[in-house]
Protein backbone atom coordinates (compact mmCIF):
# COMPACT_ATOMS: atom_id res chain seq x y z
CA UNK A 1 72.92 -28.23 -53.79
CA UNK A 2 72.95 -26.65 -57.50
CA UNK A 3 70.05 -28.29 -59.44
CA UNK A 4 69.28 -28.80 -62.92
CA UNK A 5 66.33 -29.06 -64.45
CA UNK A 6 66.11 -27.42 -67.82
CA UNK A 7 66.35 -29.92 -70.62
CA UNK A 8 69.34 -29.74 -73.29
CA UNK A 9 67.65 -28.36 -75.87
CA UNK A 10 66.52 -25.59 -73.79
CA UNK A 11 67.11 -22.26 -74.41
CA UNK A 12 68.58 -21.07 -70.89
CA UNK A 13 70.61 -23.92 -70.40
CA UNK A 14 74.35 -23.18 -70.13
CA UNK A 15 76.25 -22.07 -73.07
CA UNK A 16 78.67 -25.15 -72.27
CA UNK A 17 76.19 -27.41 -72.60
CA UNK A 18 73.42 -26.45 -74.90
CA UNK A 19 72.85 -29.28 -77.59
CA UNK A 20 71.37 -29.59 -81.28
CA UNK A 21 68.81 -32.22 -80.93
CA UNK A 22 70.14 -35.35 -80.74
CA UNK A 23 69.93 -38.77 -82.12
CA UNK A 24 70.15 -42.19 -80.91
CA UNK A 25 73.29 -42.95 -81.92
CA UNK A 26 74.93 -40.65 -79.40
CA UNK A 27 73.78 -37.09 -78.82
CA UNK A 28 75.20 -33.62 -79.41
CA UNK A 29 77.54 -31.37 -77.32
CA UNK A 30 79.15 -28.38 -78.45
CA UNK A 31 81.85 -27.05 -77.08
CA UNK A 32 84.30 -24.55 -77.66
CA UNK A 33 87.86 -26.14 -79.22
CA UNK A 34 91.06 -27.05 -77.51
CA UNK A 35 92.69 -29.70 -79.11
CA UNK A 36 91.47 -30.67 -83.19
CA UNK A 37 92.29 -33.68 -85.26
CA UNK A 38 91.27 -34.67 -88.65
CA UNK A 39 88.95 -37.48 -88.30
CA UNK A 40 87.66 -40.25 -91.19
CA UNK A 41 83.96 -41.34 -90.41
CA UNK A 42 82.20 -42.91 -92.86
CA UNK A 43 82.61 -41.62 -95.74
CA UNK A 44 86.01 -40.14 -95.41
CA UNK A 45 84.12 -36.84 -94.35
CA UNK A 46 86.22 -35.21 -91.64
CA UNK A 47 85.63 -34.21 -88.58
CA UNK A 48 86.93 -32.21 -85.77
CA UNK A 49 87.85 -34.32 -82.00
CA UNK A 50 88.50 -32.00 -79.05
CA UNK A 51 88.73 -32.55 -75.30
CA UNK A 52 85.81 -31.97 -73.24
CA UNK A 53 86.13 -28.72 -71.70
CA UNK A 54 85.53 -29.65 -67.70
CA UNK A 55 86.20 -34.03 -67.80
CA UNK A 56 89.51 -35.35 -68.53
CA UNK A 57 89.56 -38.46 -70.56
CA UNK A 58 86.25 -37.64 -72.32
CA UNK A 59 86.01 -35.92 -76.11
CA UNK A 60 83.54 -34.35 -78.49
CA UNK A 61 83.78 -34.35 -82.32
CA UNK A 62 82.12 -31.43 -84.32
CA UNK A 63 80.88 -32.22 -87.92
CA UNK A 64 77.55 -33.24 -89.09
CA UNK A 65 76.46 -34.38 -85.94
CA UNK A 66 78.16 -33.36 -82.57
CA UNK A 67 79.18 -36.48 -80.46
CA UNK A 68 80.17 -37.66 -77.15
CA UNK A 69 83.72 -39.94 -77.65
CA UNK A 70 85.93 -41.46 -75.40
CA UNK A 71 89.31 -42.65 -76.36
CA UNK A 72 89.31 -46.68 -76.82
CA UNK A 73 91.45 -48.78 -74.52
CA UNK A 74 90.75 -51.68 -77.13
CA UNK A 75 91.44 -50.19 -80.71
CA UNK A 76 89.47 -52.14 -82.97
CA UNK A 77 86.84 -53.93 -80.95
CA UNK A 78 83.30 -52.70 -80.61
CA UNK A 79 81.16 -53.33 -76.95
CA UNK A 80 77.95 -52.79 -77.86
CA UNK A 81 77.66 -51.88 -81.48
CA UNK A 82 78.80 -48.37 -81.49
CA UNK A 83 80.45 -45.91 -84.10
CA UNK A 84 84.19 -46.15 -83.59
CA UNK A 85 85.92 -42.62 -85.63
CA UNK A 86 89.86 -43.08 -86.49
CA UNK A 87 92.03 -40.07 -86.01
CA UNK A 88 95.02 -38.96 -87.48
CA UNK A 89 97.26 -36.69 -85.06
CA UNK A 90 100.95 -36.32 -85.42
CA UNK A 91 101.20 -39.29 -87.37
CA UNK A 92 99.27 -41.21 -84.88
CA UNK A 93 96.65 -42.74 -85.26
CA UNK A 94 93.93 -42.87 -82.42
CA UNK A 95 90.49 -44.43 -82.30
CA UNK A 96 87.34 -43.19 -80.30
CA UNK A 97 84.15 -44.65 -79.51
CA UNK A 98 81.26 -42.77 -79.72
CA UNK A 99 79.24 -42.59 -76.46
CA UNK A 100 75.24 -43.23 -76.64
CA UNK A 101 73.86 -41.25 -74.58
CA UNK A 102 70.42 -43.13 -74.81
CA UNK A 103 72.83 -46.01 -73.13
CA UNK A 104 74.56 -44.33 -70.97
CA UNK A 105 73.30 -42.59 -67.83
CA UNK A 106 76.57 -41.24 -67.12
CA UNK A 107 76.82 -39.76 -70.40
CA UNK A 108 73.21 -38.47 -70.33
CA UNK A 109 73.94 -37.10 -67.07
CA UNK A 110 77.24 -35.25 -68.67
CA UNK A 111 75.10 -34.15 -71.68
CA UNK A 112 72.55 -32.69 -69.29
CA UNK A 113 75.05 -30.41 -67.50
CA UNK A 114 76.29 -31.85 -64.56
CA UNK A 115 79.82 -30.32 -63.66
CA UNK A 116 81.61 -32.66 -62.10
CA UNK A 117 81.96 -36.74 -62.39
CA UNK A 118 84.83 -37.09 -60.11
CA UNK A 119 86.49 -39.63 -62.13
CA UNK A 120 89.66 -38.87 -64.94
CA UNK A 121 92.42 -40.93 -65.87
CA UNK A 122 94.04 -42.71 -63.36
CA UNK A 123 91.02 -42.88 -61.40
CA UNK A 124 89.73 -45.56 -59.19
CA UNK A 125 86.15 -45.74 -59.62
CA UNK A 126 83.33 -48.46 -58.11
CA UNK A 127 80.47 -48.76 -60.19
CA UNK A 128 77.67 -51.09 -58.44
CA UNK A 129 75.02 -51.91 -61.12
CA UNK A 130 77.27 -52.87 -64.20
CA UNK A 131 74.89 -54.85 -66.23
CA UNK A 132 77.01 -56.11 -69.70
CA UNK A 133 79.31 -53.73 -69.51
CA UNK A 134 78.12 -50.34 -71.75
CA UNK A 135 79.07 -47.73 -69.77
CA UNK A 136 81.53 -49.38 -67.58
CA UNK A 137 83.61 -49.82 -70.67
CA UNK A 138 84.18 -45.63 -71.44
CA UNK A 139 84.62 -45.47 -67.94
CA UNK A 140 87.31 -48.15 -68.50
CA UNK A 141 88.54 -45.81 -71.27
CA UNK A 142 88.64 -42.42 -69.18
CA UNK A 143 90.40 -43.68 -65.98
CA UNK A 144 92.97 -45.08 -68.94
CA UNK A 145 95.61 -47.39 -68.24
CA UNK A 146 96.83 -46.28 -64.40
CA UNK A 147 93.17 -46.38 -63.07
CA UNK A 148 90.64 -49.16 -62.30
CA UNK A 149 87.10 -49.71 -62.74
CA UNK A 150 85.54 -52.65 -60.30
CA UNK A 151 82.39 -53.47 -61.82
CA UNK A 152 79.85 -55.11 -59.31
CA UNK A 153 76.90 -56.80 -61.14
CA UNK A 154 74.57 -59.46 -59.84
CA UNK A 155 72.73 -60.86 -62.51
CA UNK A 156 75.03 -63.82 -63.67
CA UNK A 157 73.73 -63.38 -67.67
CA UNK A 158 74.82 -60.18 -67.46
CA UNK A 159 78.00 -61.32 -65.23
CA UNK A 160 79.26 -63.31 -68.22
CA UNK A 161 78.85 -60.55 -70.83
CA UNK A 162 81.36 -58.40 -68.43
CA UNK A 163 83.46 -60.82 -67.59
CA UNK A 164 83.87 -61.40 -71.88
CA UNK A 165 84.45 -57.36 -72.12
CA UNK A 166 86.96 -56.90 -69.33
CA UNK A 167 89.15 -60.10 -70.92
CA UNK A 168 89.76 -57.04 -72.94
CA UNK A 169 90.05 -54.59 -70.67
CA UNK A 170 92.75 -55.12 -67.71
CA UNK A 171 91.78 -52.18 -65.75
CA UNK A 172 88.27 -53.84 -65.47
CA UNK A 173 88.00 -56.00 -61.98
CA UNK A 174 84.45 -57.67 -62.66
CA UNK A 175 82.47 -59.11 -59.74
CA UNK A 176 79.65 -60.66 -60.06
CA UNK A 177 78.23 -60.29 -56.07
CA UNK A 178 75.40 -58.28 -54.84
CA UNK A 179 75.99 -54.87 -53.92
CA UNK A 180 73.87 -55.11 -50.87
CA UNK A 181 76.41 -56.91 -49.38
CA UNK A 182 80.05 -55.44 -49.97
CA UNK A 183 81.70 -57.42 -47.27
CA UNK A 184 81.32 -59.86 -49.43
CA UNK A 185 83.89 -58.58 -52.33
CA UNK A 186 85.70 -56.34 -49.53
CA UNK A 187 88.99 -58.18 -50.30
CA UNK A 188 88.91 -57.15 -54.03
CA UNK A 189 88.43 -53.39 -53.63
CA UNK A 190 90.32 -50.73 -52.04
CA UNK A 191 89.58 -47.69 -51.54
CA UNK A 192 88.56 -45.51 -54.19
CA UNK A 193 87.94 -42.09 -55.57
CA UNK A 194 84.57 -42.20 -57.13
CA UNK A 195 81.75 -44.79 -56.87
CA UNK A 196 79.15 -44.74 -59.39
CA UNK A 197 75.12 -46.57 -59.19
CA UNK A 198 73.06 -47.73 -61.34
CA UNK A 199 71.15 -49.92 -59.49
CA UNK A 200 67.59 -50.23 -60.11
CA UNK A 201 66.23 -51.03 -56.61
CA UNK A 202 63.95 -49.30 -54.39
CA UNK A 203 66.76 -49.18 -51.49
CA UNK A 204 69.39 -48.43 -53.71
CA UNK A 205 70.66 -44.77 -51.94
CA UNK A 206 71.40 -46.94 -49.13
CA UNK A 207 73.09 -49.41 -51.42
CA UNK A 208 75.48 -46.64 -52.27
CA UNK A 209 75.54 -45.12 -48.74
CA UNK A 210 76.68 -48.94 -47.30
CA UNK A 211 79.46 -48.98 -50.20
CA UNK A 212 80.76 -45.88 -49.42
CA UNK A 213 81.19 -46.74 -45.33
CA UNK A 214 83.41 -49.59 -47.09
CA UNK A 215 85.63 -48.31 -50.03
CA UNK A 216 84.52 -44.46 -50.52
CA UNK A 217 88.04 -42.56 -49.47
CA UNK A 218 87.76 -39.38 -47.45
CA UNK A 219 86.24 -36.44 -49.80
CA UNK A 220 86.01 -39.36 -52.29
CA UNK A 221 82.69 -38.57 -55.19
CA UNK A 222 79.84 -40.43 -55.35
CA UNK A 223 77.09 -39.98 -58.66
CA UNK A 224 73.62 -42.05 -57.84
CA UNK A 225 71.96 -42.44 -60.94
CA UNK A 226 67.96 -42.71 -59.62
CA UNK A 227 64.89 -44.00 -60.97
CA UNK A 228 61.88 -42.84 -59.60
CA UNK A 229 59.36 -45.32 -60.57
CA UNK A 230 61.97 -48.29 -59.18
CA UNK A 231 61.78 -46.19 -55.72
CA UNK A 232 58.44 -45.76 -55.49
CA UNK A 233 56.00 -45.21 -58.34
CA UNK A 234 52.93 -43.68 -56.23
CA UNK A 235 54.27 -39.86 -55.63
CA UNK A 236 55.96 -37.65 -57.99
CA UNK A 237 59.61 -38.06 -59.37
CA UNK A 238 60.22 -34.74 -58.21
CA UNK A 239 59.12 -36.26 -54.70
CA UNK A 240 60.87 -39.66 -55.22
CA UNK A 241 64.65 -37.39 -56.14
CA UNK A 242 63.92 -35.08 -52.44
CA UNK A 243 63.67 -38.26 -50.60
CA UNK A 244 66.48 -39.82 -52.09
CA UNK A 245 68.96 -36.64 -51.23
CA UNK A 246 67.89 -36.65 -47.64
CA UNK A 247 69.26 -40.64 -47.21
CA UNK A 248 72.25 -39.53 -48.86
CA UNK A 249 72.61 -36.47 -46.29
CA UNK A 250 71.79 -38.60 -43.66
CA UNK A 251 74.63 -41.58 -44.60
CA UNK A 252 77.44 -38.53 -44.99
CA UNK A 253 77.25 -37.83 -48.63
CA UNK A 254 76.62 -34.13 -49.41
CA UNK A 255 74.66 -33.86 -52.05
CA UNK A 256 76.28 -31.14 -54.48
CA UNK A 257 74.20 -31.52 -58.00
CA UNK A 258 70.56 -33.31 -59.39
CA UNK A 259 70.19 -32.93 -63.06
CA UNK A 260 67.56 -34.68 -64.44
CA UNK A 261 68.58 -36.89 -67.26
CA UNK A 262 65.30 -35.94 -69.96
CA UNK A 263 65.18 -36.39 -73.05
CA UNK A 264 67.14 -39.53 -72.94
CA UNK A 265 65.72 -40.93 -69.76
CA UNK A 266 61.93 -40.14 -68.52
CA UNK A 267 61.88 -39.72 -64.73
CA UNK A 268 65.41 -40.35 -64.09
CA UNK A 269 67.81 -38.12 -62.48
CA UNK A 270 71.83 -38.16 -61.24
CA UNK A 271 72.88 -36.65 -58.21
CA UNK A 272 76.47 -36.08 -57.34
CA UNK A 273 77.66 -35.69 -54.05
CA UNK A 274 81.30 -35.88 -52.11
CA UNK A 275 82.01 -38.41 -49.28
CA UNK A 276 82.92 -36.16 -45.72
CA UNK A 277 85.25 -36.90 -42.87
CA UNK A 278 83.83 -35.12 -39.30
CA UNK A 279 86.75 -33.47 -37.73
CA UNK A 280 86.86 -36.32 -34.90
CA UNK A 281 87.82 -38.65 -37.93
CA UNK A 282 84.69 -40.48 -38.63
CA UNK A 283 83.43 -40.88 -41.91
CA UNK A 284 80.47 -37.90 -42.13
């Protein structure tokens, strides 16, 4: 398993994703150009927009400040206060959202340098531990139109804020269940590609592990977004994030990537892993 430990800002981290320091409003990526458009932000001072080099469906603009975008599945409406940039390409006109990495663990985790999200446009993703609906609204906006985010939350305040978001949002399923128990929404999901945790609880690798015996397809991705002190706040992080790869091994998710997700979270760290089949057929 390829870990990750440098922060951004670090000198030997990867060209790819070496960052300026960022802000709070979203964080900095560079990244070398593939696609440009002129962008108005603020002041009318332009921009340049280009495709993130390894994840479909997410974008980085280059100007003052270099930001993490996604492209908005509901031009015109704001989620949770952020920067929205208007682009001009081919005489169309295309609005992103800028993505907060101090928000997001998914985008802190991209930011950070992991390589591989399993989840692009037309994806179907499960993400347990939706809260209101920040991140699971750009990961409504990179699976697109043709894929589906179901977004399992159990606190009912924070229910209602996503059920108010994905009234926008048609390729957000909301359910408001607990993700301990997915027999309990098994007739809403089907199998997916990628499911994706944030779920603060000190059992929550075998919250994901018990998800994945139920929707997870074969070879299917899973990113576990941990923190330590909700696992168990008397040993080291570093401790805590071991522990927490061996359940996954041992519920047949190899773990392929940790990164840790400093400076925007403290003691926090994503690991990715892929869902495996034995050869006899059962899920491994």
């Amino acid at each position: 398993m390829k870990k990750t430990n440098k922060k951004p800002n670090g000198g030997k981290f990867r060209k790819e994703s070496r960052m300026a320091r960022p802000d709070k409003r979203g964080g900095r990526e560079r990244m070398n150009n593939k696609k440009k458009g002129s962008v108005r932000a603020g002041l009318d001072k332009k921009v340049l927009v280009e495709p993130h080099r390894r994840f479909p469906g997410v974008y980085v603009s280059r100007g003052k400040e270099d930001l993490l975008l996604t492209k908005s599945l509901a031009p015109g409406i704001s989620v949770y206060g952020e920067r929205r940039i208007t682009v001009d390409v081919e005489q169309e006109r295309i609005e992103y959202r800028v993505w907060n990495v101090y928000r997001s663990k998914l985008a802190a985790g991209i930011v950070c340098g992991v390589e591989n999200i399993h989840m692009g446009p037309g994806s179907k993703v499960l993400y347990l531990g939706a809260s209101s609906g920040t991140t699971v609204s750009h990961v409504s906006d990179i699976v697109g139109k043709d894929g589906v985010v179901y977004a399992v939350e159990f606190s009912e305040r924070s229910g209602r804020d996503l059920i108010n978001m994905s009234m926008k949002r048609p390729n957000i399923v909301p359910i408001i269940e607990d993700a301990r128990h997915p027999s309990r929404y098994r007739m809403l999901v089907p199998m997916v590609d990628c499911i994706f945790s944030d779920v603060s609880q000190p059992d929550q690798t075998r919250i994901v592990a018990l998800n994945a015996q139920y929707f997870l397809k074969e070879g299917g991705g899973v990113d576990v977004s941990i923190k330590a002190n909700c696992v168990n706040s008397s040993v080291p992080a570093e401790t805590v994030f071991a522990e927490e790869v061996n359940i996954l091994r041992k519920h047949n998710i190899k773990p392929k990537e940790q990164v840790t997700l400093e400076p925007f979270e403290k003691d926090h760290a994503m690991i990715v892993g892929k869902f495996r089949l034995s050869k006899s057929g059962e899920k491994k």
